[in-house]
C-alpha atoms as a PDB file:
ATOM      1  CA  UNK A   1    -203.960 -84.014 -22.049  1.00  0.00           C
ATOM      2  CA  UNK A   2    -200.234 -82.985 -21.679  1.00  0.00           C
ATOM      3  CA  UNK A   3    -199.217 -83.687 -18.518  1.00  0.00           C
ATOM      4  CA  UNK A   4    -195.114 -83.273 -18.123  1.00  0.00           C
ATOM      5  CA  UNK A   5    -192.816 -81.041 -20.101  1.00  0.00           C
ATOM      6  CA  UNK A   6    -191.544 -83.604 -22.345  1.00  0.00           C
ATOM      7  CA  UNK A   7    -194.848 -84.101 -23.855  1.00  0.00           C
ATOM      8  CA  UNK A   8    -195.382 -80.133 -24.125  1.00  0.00           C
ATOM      9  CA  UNK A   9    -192.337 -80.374 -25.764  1.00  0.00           C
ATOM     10  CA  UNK A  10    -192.977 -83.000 -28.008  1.00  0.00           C
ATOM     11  CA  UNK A  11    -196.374 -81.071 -29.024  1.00  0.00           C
ATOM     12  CA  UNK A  12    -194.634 -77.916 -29.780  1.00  0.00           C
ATOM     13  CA  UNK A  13    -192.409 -79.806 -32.358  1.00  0.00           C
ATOM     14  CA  UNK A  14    -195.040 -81.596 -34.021  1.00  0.00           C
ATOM     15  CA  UNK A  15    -197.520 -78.257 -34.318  1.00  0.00           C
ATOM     16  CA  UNK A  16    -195.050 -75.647 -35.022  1.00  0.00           C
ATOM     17  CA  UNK A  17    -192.447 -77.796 -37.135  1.00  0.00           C
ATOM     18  CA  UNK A  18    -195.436 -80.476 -38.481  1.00  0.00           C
ATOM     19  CA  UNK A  19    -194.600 -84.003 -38.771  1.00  0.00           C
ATOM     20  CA  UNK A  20    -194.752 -86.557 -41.784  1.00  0.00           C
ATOM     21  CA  UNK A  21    -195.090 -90.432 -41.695  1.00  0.00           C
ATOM     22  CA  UNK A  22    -192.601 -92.586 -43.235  1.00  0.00           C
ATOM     23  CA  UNK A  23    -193.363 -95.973 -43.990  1.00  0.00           C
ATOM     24  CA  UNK A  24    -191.627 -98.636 -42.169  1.00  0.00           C
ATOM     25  CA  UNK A  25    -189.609-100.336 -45.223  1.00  0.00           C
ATOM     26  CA  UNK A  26    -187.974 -96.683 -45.807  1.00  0.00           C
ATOM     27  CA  UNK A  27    -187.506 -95.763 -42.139  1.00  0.00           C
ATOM     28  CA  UNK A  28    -185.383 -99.381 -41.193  1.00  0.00           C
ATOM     29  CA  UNK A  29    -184.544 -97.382 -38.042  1.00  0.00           C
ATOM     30  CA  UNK A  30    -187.312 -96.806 -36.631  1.00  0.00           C
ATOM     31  CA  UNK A  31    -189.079-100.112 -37.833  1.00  0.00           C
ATOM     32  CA  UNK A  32    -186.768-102.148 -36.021  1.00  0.00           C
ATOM     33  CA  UNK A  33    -187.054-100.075 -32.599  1.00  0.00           C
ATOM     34  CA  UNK A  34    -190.864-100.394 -33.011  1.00  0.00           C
ATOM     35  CA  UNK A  35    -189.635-104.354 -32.989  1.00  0.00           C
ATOM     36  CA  UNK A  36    -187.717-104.389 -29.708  1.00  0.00           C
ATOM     37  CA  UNK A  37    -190.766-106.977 -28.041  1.00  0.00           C
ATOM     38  CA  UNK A  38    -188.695-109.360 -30.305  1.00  0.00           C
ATOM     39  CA  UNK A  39    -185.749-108.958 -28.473  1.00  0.00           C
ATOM     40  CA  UNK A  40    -185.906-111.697 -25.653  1.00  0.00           C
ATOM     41  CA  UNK A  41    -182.778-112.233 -24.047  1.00  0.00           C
ATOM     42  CA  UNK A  42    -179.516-110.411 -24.153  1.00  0.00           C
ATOM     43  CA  UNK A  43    -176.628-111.283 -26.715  1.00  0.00           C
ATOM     44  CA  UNK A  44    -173.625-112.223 -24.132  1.00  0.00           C
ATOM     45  CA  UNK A  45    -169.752-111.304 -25.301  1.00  0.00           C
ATOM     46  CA  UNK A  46    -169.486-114.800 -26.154  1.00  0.00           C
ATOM     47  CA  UNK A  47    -172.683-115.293 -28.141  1.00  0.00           C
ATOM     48  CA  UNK A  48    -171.528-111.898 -30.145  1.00  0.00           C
ATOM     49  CA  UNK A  49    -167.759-113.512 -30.698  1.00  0.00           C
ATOM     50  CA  UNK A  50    -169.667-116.870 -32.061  1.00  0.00           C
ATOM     51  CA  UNK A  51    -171.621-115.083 -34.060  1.00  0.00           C
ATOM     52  CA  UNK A  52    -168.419-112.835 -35.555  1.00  0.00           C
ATOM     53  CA  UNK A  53    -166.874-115.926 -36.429  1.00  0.00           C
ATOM     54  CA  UNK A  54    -169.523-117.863 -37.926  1.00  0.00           C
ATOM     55  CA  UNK A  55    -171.046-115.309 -40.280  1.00  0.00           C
ATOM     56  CA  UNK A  56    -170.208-115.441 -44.088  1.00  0.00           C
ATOM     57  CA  UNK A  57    -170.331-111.465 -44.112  1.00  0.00           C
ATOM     58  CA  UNK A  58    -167.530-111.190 -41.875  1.00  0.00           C
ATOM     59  CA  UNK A  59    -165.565-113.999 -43.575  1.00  0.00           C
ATOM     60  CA  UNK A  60    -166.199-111.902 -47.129  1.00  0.00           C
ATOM     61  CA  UNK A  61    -165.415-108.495 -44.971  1.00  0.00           C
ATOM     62  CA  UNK A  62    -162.050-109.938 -43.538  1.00  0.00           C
ATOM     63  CA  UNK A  63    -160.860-111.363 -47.055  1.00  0.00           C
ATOM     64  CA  UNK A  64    -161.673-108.094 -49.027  1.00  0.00           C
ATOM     65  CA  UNK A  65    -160.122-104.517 -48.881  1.00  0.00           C
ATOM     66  CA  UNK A  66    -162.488-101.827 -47.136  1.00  0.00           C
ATOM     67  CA  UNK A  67    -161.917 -98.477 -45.119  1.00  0.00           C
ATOM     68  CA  UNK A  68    -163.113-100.709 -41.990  1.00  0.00           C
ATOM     69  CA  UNK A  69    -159.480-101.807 -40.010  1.00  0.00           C
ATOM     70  CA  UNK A  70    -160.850-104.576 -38.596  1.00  0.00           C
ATOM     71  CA  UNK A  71    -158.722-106.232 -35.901  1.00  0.00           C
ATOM     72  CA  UNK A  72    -159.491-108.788 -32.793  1.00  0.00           C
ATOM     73  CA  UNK A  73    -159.988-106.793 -29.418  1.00  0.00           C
ATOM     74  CA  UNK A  74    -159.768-108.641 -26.355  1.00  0.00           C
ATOM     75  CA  UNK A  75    -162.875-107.527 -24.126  1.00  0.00           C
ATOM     76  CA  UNK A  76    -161.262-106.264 -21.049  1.00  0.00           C
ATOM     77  CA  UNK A  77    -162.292-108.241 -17.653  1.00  0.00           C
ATOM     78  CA  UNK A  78    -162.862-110.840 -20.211  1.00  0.00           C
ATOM     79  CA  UNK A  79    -161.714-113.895 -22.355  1.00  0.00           C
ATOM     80  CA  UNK A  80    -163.288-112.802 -25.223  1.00  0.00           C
ATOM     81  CA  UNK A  81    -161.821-111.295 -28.337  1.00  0.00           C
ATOM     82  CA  UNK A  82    -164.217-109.045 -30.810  1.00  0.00           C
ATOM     83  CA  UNK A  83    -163.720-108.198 -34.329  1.00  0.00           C
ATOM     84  CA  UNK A  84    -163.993-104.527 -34.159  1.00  0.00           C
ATOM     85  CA  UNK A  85    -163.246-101.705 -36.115  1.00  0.00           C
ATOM     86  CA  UNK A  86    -159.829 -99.442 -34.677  1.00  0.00           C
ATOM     87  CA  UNK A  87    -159.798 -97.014 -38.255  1.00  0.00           C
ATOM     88  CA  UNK A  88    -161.046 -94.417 -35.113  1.00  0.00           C
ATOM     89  CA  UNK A  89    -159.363 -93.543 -31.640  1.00  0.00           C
ATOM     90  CA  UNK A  90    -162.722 -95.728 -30.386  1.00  0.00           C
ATOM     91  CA  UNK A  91    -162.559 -99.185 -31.560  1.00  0.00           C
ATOM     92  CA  UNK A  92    -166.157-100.436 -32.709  1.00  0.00           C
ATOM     93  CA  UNK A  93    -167.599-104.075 -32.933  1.00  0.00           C
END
Protein backbone atom coordinates (compact mmCIF):
# COMPACT_ATOMS: atom_id res chain seq x y z
CA UNK A 1 0.00 0.00 0.00
CA UNK A 2 1.40 3.53 -0.80
CA UNK A 3 1.10 5.47 1.97
CA UNK A 4 3.13 9.06 1.53
CA UNK A 5 3.89 10.90 -1.66
CA UNK A 6 7.35 9.82 -1.98
CA UNK A 7 6.35 6.33 -2.45
CA UNK A 8 3.49 7.44 -5.04
CA UNK A 9 6.21 8.99 -6.54
CA UNK A 10 8.55 6.38 -6.58
CA UNK A 11 5.66 4.04 -8.15
CA UNK A 12 4.94 6.39 -10.90
CA UNK A 13 8.66 6.18 -12.00
CA UNK A 14 9.00 2.61 -11.87
CA UNK A 15 5.40 1.91 -13.87
CA UNK A 16 5.46 4.63 -16.32
CA UNK A 17 9.39 4.83 -16.95
CA UNK A 18 9.96 0.75 -15.98
CA UNK A 19 12.94 -0.20 -14.13
CA UNK A 20 15.87 -2.75 -14.88
CA UNK A 21 18.21 -4.59 -12.38
CA UNK A 22 21.82 -4.22 -12.54
CA UNK A 23 23.95 -6.57 -10.95
CA UNK A 24 25.98 -5.49 -8.10
CA UNK A 25 29.67 -5.99 -9.66
CA UNK A 26 28.47 -3.45 -12.57
CA UNK A 27 26.54 -1.03 -10.34
CA UNK A 28 29.82 -0.44 -7.63
CA UNK A 29 27.62 2.49 -6.51
CA UNK A 30 24.95 1.18 -5.44
CA UNK A 31 26.61 -2.13 -4.12
CA UNK A 32 28.57 -0.34 -1.73
CA UNK A 33 25.52 1.85 -0.32
CA UNK A 34 23.62 -1.47 0.02
CA UNK A 35 26.99 -2.14 2.33
CA UNK A 36 26.74 0.84 4.67
CA UNK A 37 25.90 -1.88 7.93
CA UNK A 38 29.73 -2.27 7.40
CA UNK A 39 30.44 1.05 8.22
CA UNK A 40 30.94 1.06 12.12
CA UNK A 41 32.49 4.03 13.32
CA UNK A 42 33.29 7.31 11.72
CA UNK A 43 36.73 8.07 9.92
CA UNK A 44 38.04 11.21 12.14
CA UNK A 45 40.28 14.12 10.20
CA UNK A 46 43.14 12.48 11.67
CA UNK A 47 42.41 8.86 10.81
CA UNK A 48 41.71 10.27 7.02
CA UNK A 49 45.31 12.32 7.13
CA UNK A 50 46.99 8.80 8.37
CA UNK A 51 45.49 7.10 5.95
CA UNK A 52 46.58 9.88 3.02
CA UNK A 53 49.95 9.42 4.06
CA UNK A 54 50.30 5.84 4.41
CA UNK A 55 48.70 4.64 1.19
CA UNK A 56 50.96 3.52 -1.79
CA UNK A 57 48.24 5.07 -4.25
CA UNK A 58 48.78 8.41 -3.02
CA UNK A 59 52.58 8.01 -2.84
CA UNK A 60 52.35 6.78 -6.82
CA UNK A 61 49.60 9.79 -7.34
CA UNK A 62 51.97 12.49 -5.74
CA UNK A 63 55.18 11.24 -7.74
CA UNK A 64 53.37 11.07 -11.20
CA UNK A 65 51.85 13.85 -13.48
CA UNK A 66 47.87 13.90 -13.50
CA UNK A 67 45.10 16.65 -14.07
CA UNK A 68 44.50 16.20 -10.11
CA UNK A 69 46.56 19.50 -8.33
CA UNK A 70 46.96 17.91 -5.36
CA UNK A 71 48.18 20.12 -2.50
CA UNK A 72 48.06 19.86 1.59
CA UNK A 73 44.96 21.83 3.04
CA UNK A 74 44.99 22.62 6.53
CA UNK A 75 41.39 21.64 7.95
CA UNK A 76 40.18 24.83 9.37
CA UNK A 77 39.40 24.74 13.36
CA UNK A 78 41.90 22.05 13.04
CA UNK A 79 45.57 20.71 13.12
CA UNK A 80 45.14 18.62 10.41
CA UNK A 81 46.38 19.00 6.88
CA UNK A 82 44.51 16.92 3.86
CA UNK A 83 45.79 16.07 0.54
CA UNK A 84 43.10 17.47 -1.56
CA UNK A 85 42.52 18.34 -4.92
CA UNK A 86 42.44 22.63 -5.61
CA UNK A 87 42.40 22.04 -9.89
CA UNK A 88 38.55 23.57 -8.90
CA UNK A 89 37.46 26.83 -6.94
CA UNK A 90 36.35 23.84 -4.22
CA UNK A 91 39.26 22.00 -3.01
CA UNK A 92 38.43 18.12 -2.70
CA UNK A 93 40.08 15.37 -0.45
Amino acid sequence: MLTTPFQSSGFHLVVHHGYRHISGHINVVADALSQVEAITAPVTHEAFAAAQEGDDEMRTILASTTALQLERILLPGTSVELYSDTSSSKPRP
